[in-house]
Protein backbone atom coordinates (compact mmCIF):
# COMPACT_ATOMS: atom_id res chain seq x y z
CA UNK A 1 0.00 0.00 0.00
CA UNK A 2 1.03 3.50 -0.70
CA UNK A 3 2.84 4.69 2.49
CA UNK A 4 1.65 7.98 3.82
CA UNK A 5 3.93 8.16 6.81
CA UNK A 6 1.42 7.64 9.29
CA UNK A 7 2.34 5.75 12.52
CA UNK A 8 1.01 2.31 12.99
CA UNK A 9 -1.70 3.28 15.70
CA UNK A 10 -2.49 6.36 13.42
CA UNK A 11 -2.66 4.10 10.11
CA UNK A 12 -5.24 1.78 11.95
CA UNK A 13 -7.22 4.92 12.97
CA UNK A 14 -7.41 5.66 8.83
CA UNK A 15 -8.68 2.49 7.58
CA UNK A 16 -11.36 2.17 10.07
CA UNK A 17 -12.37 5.31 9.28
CA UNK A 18 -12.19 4.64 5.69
CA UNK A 19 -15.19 2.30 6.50
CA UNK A 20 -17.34 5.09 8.36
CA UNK A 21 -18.05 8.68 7.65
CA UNK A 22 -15.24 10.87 6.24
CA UNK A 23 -14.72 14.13 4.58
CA UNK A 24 -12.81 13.68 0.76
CA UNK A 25 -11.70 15.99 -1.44
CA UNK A 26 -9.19 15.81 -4.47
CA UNK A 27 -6.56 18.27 -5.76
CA UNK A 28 -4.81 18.21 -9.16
CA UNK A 29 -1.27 19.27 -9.31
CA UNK A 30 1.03 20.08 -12.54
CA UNK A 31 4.44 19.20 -11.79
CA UNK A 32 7.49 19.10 -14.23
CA UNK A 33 9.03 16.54 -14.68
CA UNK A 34 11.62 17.03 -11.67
CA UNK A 35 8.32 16.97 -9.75
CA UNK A 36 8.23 20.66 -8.86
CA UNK A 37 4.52 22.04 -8.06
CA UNK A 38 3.43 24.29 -11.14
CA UNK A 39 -0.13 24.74 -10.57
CA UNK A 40 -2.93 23.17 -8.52
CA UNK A 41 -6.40 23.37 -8.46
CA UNK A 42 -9.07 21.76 -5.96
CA UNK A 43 -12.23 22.25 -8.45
CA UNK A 44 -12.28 18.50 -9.56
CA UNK A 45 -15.84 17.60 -11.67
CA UNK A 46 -15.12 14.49 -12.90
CA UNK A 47 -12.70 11.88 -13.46
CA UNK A 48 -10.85 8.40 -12.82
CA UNK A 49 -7.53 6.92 -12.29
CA UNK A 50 -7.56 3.16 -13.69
CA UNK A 51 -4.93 1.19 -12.41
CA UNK A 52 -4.20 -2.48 -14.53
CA UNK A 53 -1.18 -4.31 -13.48
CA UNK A 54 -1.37 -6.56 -16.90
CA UNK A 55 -1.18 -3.38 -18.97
CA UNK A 56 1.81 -2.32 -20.69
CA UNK A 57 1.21 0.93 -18.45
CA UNK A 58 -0.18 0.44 -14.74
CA UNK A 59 -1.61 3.43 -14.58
CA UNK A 60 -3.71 5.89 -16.29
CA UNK A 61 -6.05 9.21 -15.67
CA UNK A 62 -8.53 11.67 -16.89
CA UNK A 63 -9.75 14.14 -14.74
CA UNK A 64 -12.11 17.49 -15.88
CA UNK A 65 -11.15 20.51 -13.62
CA UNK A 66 -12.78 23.78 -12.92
CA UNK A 67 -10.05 26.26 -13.18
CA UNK A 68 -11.51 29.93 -14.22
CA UNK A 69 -8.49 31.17 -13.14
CA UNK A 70 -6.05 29.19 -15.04
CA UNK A 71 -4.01 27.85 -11.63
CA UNK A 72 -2.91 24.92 -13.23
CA UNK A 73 -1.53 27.09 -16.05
CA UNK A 74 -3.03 24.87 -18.59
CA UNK A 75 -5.66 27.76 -20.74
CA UNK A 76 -3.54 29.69 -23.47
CA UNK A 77 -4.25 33.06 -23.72
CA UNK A 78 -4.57 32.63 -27.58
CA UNK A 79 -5.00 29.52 -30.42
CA UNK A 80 -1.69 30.91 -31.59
CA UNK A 81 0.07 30.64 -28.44
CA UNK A 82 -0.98 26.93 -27.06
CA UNK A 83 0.43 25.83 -23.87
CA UNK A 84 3.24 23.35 -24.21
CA UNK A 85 2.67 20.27 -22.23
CA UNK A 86 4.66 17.41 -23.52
CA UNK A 87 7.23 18.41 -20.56
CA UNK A 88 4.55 18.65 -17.52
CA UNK A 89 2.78 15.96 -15.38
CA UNK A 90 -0.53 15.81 -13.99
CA UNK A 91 -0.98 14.62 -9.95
CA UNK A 92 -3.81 13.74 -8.15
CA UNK A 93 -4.38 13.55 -4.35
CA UNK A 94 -7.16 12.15 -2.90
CA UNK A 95 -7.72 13.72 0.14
CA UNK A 96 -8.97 11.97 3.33
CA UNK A 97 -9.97 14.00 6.55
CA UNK A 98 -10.66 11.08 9.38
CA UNK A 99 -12.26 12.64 12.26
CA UNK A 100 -10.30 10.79 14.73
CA UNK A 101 -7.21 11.94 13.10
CA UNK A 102 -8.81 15.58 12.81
CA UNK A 103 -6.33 16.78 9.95
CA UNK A 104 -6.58 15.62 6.25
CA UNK A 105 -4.38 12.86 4.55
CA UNK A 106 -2.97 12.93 1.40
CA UNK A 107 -2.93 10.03 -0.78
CA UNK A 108 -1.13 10.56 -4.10
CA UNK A 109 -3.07 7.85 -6.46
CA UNK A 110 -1.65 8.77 -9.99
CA UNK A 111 1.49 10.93 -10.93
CA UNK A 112 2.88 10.77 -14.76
CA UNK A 113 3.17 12.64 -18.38
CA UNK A 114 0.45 14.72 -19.66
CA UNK A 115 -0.53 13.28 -22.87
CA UNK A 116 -3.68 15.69 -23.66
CA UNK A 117 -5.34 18.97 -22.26
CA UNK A 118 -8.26 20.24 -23.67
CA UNK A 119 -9.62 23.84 -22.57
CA UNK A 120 -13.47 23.94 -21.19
CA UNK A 121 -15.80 26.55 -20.87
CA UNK A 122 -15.13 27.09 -17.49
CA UNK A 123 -11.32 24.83 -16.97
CA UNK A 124 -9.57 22.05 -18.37
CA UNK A 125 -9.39 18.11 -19.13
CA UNK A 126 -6.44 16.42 -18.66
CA UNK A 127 -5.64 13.33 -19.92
CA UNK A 128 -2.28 11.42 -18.07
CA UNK A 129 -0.64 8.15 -18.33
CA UNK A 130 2.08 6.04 -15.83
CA UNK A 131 5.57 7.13 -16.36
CA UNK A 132 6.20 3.66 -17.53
CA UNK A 133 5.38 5.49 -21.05
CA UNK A 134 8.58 7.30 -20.62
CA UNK A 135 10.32 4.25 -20.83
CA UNK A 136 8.08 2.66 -23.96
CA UNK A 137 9.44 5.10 -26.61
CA UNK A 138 12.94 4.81 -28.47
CA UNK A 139 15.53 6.87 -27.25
CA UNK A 140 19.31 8.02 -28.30
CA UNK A 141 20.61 6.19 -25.30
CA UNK A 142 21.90 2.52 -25.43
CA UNK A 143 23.45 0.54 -22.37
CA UNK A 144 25.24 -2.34 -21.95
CA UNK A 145 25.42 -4.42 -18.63
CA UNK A 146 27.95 -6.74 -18.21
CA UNK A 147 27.32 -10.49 -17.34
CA UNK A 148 27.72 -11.06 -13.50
CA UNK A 149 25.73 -7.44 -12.50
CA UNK A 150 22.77 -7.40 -10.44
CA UNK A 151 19.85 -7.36 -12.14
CA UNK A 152 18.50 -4.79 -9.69
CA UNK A 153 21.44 -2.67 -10.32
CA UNK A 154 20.22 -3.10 -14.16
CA UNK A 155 16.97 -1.48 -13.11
CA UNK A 156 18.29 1.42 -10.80
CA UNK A 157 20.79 2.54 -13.33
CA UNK A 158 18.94 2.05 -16.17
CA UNK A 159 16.28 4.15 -14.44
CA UNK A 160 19.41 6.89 -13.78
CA UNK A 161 20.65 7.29 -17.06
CA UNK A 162 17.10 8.33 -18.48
CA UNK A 163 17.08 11.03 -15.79
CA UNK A 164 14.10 9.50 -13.59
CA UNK A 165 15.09 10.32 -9.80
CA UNK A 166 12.42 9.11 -8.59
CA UNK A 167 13.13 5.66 -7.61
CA UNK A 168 13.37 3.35 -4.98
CA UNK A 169 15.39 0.07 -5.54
CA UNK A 170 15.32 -2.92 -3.28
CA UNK A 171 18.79 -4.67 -3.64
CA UNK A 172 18.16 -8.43 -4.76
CA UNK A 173 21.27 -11.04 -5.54
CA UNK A 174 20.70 -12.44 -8.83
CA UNK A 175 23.06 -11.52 -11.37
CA UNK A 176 23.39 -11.07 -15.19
CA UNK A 177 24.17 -14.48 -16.80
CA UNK A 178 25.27 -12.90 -19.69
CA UNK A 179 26.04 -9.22 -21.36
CA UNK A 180 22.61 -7.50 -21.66
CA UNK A 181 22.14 -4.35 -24.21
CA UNK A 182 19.37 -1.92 -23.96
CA UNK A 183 19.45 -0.21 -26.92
CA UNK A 184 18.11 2.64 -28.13
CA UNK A 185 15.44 1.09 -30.32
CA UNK A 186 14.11 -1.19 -27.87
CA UNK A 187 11.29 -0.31 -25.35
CA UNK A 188 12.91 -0.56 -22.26
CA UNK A 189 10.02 -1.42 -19.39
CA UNK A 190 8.92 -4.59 -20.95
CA UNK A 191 12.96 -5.43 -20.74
CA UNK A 192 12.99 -3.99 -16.66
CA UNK A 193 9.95 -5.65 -16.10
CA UNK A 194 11.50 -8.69 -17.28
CA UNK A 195 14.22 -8.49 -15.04
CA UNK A 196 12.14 -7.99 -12.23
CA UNK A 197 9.83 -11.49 -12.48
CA UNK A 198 13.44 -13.49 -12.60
CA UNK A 199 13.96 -12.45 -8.77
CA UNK A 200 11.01 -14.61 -7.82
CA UNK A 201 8.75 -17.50 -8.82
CA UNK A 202 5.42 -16.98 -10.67
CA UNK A 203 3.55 -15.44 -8.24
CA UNK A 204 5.50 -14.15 -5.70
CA UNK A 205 7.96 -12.47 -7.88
CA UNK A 206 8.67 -8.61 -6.29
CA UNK A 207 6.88 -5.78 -8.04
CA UNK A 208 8.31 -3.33 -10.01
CA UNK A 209 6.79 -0.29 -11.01
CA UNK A 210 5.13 3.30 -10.75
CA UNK A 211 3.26 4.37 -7.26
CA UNK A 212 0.46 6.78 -7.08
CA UNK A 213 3.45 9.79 -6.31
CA UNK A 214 5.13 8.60 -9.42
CA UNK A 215 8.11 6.58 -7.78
CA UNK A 216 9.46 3.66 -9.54
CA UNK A 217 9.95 0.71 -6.74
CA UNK A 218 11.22 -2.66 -6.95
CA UNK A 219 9.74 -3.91 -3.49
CA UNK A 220 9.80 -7.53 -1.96
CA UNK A 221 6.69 -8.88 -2.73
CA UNK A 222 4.18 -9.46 0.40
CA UNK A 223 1.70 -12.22 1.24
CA UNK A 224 -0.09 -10.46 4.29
CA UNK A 225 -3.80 -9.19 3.78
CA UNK A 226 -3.67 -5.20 3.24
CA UNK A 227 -7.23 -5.04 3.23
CA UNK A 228 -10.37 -7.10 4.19
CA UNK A 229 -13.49 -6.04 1.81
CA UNK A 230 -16.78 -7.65 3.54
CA UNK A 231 -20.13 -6.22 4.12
CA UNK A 232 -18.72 -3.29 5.67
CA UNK A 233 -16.72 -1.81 2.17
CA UNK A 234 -18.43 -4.28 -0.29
CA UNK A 235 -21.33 -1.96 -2.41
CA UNK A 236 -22.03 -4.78 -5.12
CA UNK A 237 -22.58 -8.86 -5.02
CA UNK A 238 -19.06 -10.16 -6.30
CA UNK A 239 -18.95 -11.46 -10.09
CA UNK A 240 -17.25 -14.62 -10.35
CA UNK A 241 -16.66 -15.98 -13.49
CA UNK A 242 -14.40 -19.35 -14.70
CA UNK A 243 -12.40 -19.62 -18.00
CA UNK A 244 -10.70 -23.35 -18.19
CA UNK A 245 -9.95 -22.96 -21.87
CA UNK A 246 -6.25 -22.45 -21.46
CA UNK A 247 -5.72 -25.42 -18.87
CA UNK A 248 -3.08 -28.14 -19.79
CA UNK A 249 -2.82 -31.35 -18.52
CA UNK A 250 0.06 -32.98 -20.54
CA UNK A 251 3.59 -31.00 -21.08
CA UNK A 252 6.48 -31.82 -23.23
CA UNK A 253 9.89 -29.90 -23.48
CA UNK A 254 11.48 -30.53 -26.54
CA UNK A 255 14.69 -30.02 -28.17
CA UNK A 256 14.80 -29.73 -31.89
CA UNK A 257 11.83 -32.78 -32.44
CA UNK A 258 13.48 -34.48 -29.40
CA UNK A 259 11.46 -35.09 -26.48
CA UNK A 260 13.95 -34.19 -23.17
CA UNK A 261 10.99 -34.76 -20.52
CA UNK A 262 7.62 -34.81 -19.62
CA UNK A 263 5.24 -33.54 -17.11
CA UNK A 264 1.56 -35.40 -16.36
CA UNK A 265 -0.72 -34.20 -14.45
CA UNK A 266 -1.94 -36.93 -11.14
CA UNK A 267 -4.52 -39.12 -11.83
CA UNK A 268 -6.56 -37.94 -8.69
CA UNK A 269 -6.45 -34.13 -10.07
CA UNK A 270 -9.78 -32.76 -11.35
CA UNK A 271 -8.08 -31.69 -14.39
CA UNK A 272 -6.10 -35.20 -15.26
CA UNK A 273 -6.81 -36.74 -18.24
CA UNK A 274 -8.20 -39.74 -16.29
CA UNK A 275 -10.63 -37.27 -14.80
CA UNK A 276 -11.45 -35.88 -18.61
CA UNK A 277 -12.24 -39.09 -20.27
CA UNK A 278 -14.34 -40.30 -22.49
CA UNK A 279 -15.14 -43.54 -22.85
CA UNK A 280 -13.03 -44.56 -20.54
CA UNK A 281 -10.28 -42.86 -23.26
CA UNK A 282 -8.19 -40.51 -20.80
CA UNK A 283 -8.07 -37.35 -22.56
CA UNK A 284 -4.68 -35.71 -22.69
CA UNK A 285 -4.61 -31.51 -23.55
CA UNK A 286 -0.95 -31.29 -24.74
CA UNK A 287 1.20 -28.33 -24.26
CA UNK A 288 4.70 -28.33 -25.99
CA UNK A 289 7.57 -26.34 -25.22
CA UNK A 290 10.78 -25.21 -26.67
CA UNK A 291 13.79 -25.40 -24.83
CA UNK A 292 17.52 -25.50 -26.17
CA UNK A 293 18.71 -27.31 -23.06
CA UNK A 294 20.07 -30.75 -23.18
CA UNK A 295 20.14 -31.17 -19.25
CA UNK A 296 17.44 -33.50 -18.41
CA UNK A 297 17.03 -32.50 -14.83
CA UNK A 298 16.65 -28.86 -16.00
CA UNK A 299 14.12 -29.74 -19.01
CA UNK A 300 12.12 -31.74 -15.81
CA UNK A 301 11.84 -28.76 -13.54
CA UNK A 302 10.62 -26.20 -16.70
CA UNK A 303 8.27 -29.32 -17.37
CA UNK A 304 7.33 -29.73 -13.79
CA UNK A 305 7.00 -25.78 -13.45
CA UNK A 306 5.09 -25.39 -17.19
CA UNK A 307 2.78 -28.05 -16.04
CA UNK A 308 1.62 -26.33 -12.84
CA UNK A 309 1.23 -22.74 -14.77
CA UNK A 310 -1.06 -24.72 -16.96
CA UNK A 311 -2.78 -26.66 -14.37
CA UNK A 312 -5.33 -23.83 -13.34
CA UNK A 313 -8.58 -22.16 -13.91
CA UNK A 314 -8.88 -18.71 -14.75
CA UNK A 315 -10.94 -17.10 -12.73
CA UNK A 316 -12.58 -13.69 -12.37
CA UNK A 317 -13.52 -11.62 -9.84
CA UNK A 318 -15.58 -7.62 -9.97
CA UNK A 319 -16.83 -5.94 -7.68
CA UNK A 320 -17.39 -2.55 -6.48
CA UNK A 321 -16.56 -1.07 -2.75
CA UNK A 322 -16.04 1.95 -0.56
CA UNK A 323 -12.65 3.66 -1.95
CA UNK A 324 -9.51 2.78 -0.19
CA UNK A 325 -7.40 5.22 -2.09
CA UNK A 326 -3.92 3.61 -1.40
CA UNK A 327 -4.37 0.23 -2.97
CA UNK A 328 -1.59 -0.51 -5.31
CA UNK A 329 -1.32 -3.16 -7.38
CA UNK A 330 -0.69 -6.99 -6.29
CA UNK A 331 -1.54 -6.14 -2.62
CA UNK A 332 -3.30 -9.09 -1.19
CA UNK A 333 -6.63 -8.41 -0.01
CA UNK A 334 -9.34 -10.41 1.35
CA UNK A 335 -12.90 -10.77 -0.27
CA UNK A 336 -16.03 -12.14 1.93
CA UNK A 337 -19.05 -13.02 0.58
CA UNK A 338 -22.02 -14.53 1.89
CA UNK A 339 -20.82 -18.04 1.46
CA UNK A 340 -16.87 -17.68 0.13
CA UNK A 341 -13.62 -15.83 1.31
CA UNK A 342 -10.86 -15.21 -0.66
CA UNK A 343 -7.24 -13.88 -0.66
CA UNK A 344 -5.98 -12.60 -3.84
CA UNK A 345 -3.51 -10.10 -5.43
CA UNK A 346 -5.39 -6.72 -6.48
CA UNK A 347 -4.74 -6.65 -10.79
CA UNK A 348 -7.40 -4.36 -11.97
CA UNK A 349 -9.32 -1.18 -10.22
CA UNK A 350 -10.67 2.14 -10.76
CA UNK A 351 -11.08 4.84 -8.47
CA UNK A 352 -13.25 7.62 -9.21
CA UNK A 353 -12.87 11.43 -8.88
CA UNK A 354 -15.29 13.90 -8.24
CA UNK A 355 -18.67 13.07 -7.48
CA UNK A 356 -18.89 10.38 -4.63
CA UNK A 357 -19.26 7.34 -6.65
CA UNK A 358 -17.95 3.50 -5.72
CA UNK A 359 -14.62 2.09 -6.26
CA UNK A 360 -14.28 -1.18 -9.41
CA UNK A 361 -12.42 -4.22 -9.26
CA UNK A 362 -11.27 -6.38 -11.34
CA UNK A 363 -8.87 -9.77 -10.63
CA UNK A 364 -8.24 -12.48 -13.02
CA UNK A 365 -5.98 -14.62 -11.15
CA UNK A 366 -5.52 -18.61 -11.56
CA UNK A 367 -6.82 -21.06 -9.55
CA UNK A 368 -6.66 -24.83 -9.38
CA UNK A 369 -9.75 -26.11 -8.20
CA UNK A 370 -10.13 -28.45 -5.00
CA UNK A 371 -12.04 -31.85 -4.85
CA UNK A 372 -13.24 -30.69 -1.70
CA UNK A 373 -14.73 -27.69 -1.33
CA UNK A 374 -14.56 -25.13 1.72
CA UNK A 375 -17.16 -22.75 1.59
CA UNK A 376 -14.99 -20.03 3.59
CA UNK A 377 -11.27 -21.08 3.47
CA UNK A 378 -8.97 -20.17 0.90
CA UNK A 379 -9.17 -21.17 -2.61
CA UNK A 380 -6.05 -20.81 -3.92
């Protein structure tokens, strides 16, 4: 969750009263991009920040502010002098006053690039996205890091040498097996983002990416619930919906037509091909894949590791809940429901600005189903 300096007993005192009556309010900031304030304006209409953690970008905004007096800076005085935001940023805090607390809270909940701003009749609508984009466009800068670096160092000085500041690097082991180039050409997040899933395993890999203030972290990834959502901060019955179209049972790694090994899956799973047949005809759902290792006990373990990827429903959960503005992605929070709980990784949400609306989410996460099942324990 986004860190807002509050003590512990203090932080407990906010999210309870996250759950009861609060005042909010939400200012827009233009920053440049060294962060410095510009402008800011409290006359929010509308808007939303949409956070997706499968997206190339995280995050994303719109917001429509009434400015009359120009504070953000953002009106030109004439068609044929327009205002010149390609080197600006748009901020949003969403503001929280707790009575307990009796002072307001800042929560920063998007920070990156202006990539439209349209005058209104009586202010403006801006249009932002995550500063990921910085990092998704080709540049004159190519870097080479040498086999045997730390593929965290990778990420902090790649982040240095395009000029972003703003970062906060958690120092992991793993090293560089061999030379890696960054080149000018290539778009570099997908490449950093890369980097960061190889310092874990497939879900508990640490995150890497953009907060709501617009600071790039590589942080340990964390298991404890952030946040419980019951009938307390639950506003809608949660969808659940099941996809097993993309479930494997059978994998092969092979090595130019050779097969190295194989993975099954166990009779007694509800996805086997003993539990699929037809006939009495198991039914094996093959997935091949290409490896150019001759080591058998390596080809087992991607086999072994493939298999259980594969081995999974994909399941979906929506619903829609009181706003708990400092979310961020892959915290684990806890759905109840009249007759299910559930811990999961946030993916998807959207938190609304002006008006007092409800807070969306959206999770497609993978599951593999039980035999037995427990109405309220965990399901994955």
């Amino acid at each position: 969750m986004i860190s807002r300096g509050l003590s512990a007993a203090d932080q407990r005192v906010f999210d309870e009263g996250l759950r009861h009556d609060h005042a909010v309010s939400t200012t827009v900031r233009i920053l440049d991009m060294d962060h410095r304030v510009l402008g800011e304006a409290d006359g929010v209409i509308s808007g939303s920040v949409d956070v997706d953690a499968g997206a190339d970008v995280e995050r994303s905004c719109s917001v429509e502010v009434l400015d009359p007096q120009n504070r953000l800076g953002l009106t030109s005085a004439s068609p044929t002098q327009p205002v010149i935001f390609v080197n600006k940023q748009v901020q949003v805090l969403y503001r929280v006053r707790i009575p307990e607390l009796g002072r307001w809270v800042d929560v920063p909940i998007f920070t990156g690039p202006i990539t439209k701003a349209d005058a209104t009749d009586q202010g403006v609508s801006i249009t932002g996205t995550g500063k990921e984009s910085l990092l998704n466009e080709g540049t004159s800068i190519s870097k080479t890091f040498k086999k045997g670096t730390k593929k965290s160092d990778v990420i902090s000085q790649y982040l240095a040498a395009m000029g972003e500041t703003q970062r906060q690097i958690t120092a992991f082991g793993d090293r560089l097996t061999s030379d890696l180039t960054i080149s000018g050409v290539d778009k570099a997040w997908p490449v950093l983002r890369s980097l960061a899933r190889q310092l874990g395993d497939s879900s508990n890999f640490p995150w890497l990416g953009y907060d709501g203030r617009g600071v790039c972290r590589l942080a340990t990834h964390s298991s404890a619930v952030r946040w419980v959502f019951d009938g307390q901060s639950i506003t809608s019955t949660p969808k659940v919906t099941v996809d097993e179209s993309s479930m494997r049972n059978y994998v092969r790694v092979v090595n130019n037509d050779t097969v190295i090994a194989t993975a099954k899956a166990a009779p007694s799973d509800p996805f086997s091909a003993q539990s699929l047949a037809r006939g009495g005809v198991p039914r094996w759902i093959r997935e091949d894949v290409t490896s150019d290792t001759t080591d058998k006990k390596a080809a087992q373990t991607l086999a072994n590791s493939t298999l259980d990827n594969l081995m999974h429903a994909a399941v979906s959960v929506e619903f829609e809940s009181l706003i708990v503005p400092h979310l961020e992605p892959r915290d684990v929070i806890r759905v109840v429901a009249d007759t299910w709980e559930w811990d999961l990784q946030v993916s998807k949400f959207t938190i609304p600005l002006g008006a007092s609306q409800a807070m969306s989410h959206g999770r497609n996460a993978q599951i593999r189903p039980k035999i037995k099942y427990a109405a309220r324990g965990r399901t994955r």
